[in-house]
Protein backbone atom coordinates (compact mmCIF):
# COMPACT_ATOMS: atom_id res chain seq x y z
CA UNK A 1 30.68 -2.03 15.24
CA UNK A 2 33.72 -4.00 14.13
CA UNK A 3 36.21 -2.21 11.75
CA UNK A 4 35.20 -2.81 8.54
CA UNK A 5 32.12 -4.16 8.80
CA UNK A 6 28.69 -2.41 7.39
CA UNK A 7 25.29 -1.78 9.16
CA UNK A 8 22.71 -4.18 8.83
CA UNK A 9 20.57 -1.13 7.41
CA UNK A 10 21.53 1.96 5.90
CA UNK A 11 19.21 4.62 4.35
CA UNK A 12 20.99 7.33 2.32
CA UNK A 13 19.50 10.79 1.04
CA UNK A 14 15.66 9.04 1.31
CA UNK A 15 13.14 11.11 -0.59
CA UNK A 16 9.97 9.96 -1.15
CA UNK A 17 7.33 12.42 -2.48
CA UNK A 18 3.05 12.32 -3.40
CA UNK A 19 1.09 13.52 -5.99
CA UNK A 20 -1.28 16.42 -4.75
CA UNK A 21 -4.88 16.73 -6.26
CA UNK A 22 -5.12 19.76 -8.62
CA UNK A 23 -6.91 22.46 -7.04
CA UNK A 24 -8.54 23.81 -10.18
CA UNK A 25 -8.51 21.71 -13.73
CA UNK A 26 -6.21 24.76 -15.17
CA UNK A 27 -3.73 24.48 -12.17
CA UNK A 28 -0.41 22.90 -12.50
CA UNK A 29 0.02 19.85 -10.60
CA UNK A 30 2.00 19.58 -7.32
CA UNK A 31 3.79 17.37 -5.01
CA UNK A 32 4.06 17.08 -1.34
CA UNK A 33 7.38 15.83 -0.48
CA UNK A 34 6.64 13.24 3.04
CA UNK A 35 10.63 12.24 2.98
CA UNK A 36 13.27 14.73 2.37
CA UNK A 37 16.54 13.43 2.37
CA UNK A 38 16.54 11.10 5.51
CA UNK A 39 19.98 9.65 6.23
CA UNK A 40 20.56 7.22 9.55
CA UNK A 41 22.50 3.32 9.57
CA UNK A 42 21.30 1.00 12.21
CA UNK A 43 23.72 -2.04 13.52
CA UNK A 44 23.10 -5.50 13.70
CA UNK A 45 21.12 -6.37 17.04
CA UNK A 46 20.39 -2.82 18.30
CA UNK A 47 17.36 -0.64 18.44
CA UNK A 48 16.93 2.49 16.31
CA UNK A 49 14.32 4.96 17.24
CA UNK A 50 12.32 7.60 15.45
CA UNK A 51 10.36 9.53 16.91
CA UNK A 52 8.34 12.45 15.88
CA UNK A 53 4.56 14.25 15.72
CA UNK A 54 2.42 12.61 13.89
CA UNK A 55 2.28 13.38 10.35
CA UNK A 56 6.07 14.35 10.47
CA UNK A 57 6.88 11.55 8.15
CA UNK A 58 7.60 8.45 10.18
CA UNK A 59 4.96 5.68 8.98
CA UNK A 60 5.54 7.12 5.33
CA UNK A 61 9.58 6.53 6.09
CA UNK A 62 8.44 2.71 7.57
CA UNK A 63 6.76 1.66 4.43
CA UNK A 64 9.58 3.16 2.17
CA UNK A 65 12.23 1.14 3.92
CA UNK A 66 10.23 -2.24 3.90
CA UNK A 67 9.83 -1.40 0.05
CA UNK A 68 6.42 -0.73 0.23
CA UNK A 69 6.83 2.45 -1.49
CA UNK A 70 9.01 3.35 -3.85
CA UNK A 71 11.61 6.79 -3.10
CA UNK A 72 11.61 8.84 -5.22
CA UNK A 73 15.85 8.82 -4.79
CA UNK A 74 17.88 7.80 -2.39
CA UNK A 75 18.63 4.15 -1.21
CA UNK A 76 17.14 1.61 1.21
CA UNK A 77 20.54 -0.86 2.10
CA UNK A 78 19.61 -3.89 3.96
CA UNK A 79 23.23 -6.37 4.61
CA UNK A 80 24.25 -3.40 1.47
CA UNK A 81 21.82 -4.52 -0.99
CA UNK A 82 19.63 -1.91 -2.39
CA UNK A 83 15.85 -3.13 -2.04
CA UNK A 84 14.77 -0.72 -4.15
CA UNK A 85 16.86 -1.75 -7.06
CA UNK A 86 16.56 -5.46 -6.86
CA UNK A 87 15.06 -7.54 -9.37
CA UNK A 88 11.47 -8.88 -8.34
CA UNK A 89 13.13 -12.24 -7.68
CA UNK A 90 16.04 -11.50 -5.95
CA UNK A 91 13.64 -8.72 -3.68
CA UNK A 92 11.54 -11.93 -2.87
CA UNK A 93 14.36 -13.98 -1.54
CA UNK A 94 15.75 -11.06 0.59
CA UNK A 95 12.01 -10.49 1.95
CA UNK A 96 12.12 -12.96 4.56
CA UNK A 97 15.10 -11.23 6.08
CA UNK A 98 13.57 -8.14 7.12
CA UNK A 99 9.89 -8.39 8.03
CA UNK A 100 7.14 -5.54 10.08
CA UNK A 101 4.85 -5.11 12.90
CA UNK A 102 1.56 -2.46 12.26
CA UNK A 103 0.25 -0.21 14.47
CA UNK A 104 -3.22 -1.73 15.02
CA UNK A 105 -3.22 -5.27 16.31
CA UNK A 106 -7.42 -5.28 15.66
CA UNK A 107 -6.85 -4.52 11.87
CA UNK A 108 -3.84 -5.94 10.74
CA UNK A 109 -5.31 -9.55 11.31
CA UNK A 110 -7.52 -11.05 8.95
CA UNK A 111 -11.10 -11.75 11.32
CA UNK A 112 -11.69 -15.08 9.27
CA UNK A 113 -7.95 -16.89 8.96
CA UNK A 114 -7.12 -18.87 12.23
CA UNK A 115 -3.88 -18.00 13.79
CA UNK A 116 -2.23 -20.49 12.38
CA UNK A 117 -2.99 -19.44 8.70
CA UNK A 118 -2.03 -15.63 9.73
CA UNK A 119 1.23 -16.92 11.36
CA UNK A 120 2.35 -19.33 9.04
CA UNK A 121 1.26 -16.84 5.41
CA UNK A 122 4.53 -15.38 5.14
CA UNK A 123 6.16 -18.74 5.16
CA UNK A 124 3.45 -19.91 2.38
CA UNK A 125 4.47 -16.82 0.37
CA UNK A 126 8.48 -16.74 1.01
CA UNK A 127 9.62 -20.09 2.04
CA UNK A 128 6.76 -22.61 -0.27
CA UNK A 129 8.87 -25.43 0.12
CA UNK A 130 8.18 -26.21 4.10
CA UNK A 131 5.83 -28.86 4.36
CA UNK A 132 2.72 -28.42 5.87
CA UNK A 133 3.88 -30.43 9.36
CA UNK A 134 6.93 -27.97 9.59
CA UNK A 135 4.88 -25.47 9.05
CA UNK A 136 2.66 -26.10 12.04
CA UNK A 137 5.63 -26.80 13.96
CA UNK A 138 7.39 -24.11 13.24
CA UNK A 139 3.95 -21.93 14.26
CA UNK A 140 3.39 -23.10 17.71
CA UNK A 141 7.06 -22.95 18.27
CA UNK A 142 7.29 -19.13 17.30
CA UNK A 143 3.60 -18.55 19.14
CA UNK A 144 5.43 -20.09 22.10
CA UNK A 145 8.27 -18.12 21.93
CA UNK A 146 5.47 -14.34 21.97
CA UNK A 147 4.15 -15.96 25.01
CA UNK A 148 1.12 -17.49 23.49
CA UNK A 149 0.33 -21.22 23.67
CA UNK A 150 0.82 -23.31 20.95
CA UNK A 151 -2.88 -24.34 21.10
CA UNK A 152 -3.58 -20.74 19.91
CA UNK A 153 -2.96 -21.86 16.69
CA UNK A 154 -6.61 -23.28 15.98
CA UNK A 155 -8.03 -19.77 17.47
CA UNK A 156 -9.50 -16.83 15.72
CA UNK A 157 -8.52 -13.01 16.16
CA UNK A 158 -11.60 -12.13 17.57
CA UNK A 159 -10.97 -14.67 20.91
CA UNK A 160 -8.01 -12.79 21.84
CA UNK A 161 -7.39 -9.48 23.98
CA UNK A 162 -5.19 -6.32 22.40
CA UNK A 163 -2.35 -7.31 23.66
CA UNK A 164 -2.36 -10.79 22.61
CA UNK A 165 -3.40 -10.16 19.17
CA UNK A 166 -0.17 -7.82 19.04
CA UNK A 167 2.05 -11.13 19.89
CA UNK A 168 -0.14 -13.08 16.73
CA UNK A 169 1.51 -10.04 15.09
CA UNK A 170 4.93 -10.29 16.34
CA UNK A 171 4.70 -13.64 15.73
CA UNK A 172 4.33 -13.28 12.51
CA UNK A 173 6.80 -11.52 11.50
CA UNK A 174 9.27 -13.65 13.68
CA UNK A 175 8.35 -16.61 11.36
CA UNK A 176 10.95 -16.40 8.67
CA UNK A 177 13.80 -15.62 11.42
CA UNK A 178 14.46 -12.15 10.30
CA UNK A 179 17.08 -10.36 10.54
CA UNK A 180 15.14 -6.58 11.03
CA UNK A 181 11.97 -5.75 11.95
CA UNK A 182 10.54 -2.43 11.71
CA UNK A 183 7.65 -1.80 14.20
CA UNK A 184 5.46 1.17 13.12
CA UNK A 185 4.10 2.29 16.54
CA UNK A 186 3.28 -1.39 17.85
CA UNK A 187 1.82 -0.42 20.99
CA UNK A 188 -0.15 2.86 20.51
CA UNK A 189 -3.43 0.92 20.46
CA UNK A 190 -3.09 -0.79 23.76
CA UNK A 191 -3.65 0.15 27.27
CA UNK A 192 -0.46 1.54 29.28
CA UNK A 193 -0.13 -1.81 31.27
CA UNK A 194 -0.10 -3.99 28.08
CA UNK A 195 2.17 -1.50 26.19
CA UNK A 196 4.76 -2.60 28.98
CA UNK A 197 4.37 -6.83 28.66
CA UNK A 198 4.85 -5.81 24.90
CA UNK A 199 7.59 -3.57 24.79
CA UNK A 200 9.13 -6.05 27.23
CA UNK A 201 8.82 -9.03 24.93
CA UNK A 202 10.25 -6.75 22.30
CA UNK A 203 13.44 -6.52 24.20
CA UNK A 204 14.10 -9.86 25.10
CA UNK A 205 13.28 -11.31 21.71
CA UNK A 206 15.82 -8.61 20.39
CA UNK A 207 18.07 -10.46 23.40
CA UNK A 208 17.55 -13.90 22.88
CA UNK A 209 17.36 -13.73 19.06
CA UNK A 210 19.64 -10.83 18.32
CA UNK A 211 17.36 -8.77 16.24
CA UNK A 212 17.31 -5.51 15.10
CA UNK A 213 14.38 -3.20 15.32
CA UNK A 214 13.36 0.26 13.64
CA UNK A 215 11.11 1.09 16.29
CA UNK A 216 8.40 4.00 14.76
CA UNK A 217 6.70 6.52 17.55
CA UNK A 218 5.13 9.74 18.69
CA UNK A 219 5.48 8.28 22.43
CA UNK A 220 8.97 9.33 23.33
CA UNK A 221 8.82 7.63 27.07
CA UNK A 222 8.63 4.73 24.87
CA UNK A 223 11.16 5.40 22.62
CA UNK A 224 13.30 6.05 25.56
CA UNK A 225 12.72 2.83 26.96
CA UNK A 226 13.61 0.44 24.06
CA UNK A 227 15.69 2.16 21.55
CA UNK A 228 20.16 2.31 21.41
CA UNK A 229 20.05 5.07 19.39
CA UNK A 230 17.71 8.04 18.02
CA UNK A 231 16.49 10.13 15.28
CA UNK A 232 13.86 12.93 15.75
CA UNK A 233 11.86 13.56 12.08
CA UNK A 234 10.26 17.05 12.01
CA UNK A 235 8.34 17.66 8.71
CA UNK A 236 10.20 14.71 6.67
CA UNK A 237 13.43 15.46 7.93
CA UNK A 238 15.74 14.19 10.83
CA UNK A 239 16.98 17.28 13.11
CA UNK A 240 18.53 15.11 15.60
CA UNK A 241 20.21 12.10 15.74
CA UNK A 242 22.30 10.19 18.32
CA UNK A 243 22.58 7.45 21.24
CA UNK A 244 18.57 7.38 23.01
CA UNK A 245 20.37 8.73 26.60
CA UNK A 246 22.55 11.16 24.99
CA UNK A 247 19.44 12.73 22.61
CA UNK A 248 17.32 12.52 26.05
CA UNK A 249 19.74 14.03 28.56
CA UNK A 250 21.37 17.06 26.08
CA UNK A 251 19.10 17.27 23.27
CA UNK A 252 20.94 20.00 20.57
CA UNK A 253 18.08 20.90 18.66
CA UNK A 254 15.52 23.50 20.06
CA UNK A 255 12.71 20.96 18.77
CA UNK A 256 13.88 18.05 20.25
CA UNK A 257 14.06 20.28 23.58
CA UNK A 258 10.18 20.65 23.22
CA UNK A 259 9.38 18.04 23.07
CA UNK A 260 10.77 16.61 25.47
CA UNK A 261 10.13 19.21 27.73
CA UNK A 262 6.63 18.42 27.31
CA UNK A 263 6.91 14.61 28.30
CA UNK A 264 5.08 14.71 31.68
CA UNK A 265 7.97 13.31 34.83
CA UNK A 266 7.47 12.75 38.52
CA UNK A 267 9.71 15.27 39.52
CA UNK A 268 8.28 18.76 38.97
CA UNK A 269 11.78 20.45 39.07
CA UNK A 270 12.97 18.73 36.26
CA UNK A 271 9.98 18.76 34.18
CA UNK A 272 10.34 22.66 35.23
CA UNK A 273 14.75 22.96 34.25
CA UNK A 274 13.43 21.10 30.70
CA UNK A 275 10.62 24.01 29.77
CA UNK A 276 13.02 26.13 30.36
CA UNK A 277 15.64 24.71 28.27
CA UNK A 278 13.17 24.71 25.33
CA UNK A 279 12.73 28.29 25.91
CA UNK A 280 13.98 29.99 22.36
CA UNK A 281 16.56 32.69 23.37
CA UNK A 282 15.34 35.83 24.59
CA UNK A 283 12.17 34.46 26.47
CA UNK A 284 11.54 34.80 29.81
């Protein structure tokens, strides 16, 4: 990163925290804190990773930084403006700058919009102004750009395979030209041999269109794949952090050692040197 210049994204000290139910109606009430102090920066056209078990905090982490949910402290900096802090107004003009990518490509598509109306609604919400002809324009061009055809457009979710409804998806949040997009495990849901053509498209749109990604998952051959850089979360904290090769070759942390050492590899005598690496001291 040039001297003197900031991250695209910076989150600093992140805590965001729930509301347990009372377990009797004399009991005092308690919280369950999801985020505890998360701290990372990701630059302008790379790929951050987190990775982590599930229920370790990383969708809960996604949502806070696309101001979904509110922290409870901390601060969520995209181009060092705090999203939490903005003005309604102000929020809704930044918006289009930073857009995000669910997990579930069946569910995250309304069944009775046509593409064109799923593709084009954050452009009717953030950008009202674009006619209704540049609108349409500006959806076939983006569907052509996920690998879809611009004829697509008049289709429904239903006439599409996993996969393809994932690029719908993608496409949609490519609409306003973002500058980040956080993708909360985009291809969990989809057979090994689509999770490739998608994680592939990932990269070369981050290529061709220099965007940055916060890239959410449990799958850490994936993570390996696609991400620059790092962070392992581990009960709403990050243990680890670092360039993706460096974390994967010399992990520091004895939890980041396990789990990698239980990522299944070809080679049986490496899979064998990285058990024993996650071995706590003492244990033979």
């Amino acid at each position: 990163m040039p001297a003197g210049s900031q991250p695209l994204l910076q989150v600093e000290d992140l805590v965001r925290e729930y509301r347990l139910p009372r377990e009797s109606l004399f009991a005092p009430p308690s919280r369950f804190r999801a985020v505890n102090g998360v701290s990372f920066s990701v630059e302008q056209g790379k790929s951050f990773g987190i990775v982590g078990e599930s229920g370790c905090g990383k969708s809960t982490l996604a949502r806070t930084v696309m101001g979904l949910e509110q922290p409870v402290s901390g601060r969520v900096l995209l181009e060092g403006r705090d999203i939490s802090r903005l003005p309604a107004r102000e929020l809704r003009s930044l918006r289009r700058k930073f857009q995000m990518v669910f997990q579930d490509p069946y569910g995250s598509l309304d069944p009775r919009l046509k593409v064109e109306r799923i593709v084009a609604e954050p452009l009717e919400v953030l950008l009202p102004n674009v006619s209704r002809s540049e609108r349409r324009a500006r959806v076939e061009e983006t569907l052509n750009s996920v690998g879809l055809k611009p004829s697509d457009a008049d289709r429904y979710p239903h006439e599409f395979s996993g996969g393809q409804r994932q690029r719908v998806a993608i496409a949609r949040a490519l609409i306003t030209e973002p500058s980040l997009i956080v993708a909360d495990e985009p291809v969990s849901a989809l057979d090994v041999s689509v999770q490739a053509q998608v994680l592939n498209l990932i990269m070369d749109l981050q290529t061709r269109r220099g965007l940055t990604f916060l890239f959410i998952s449990h799958d850490l051959s994936v993570v390996r794949h696609i991400t620059d850089e790092v962070a392992v979360m581990y009960e709403g904290e990050i243990l680890e952090t670092g360039p993706t090769h460096r974390v994967f070759s010399d992990p520091q942390h004895s939890y980041t050692k396990s789990l990698i050492s239980a990522v299944p590899y070809p080679d049986p005598r490496r899979s064998r040197r990285l058990r024993r690496a996650a071995r706590p001291a003492g244990a033979r």
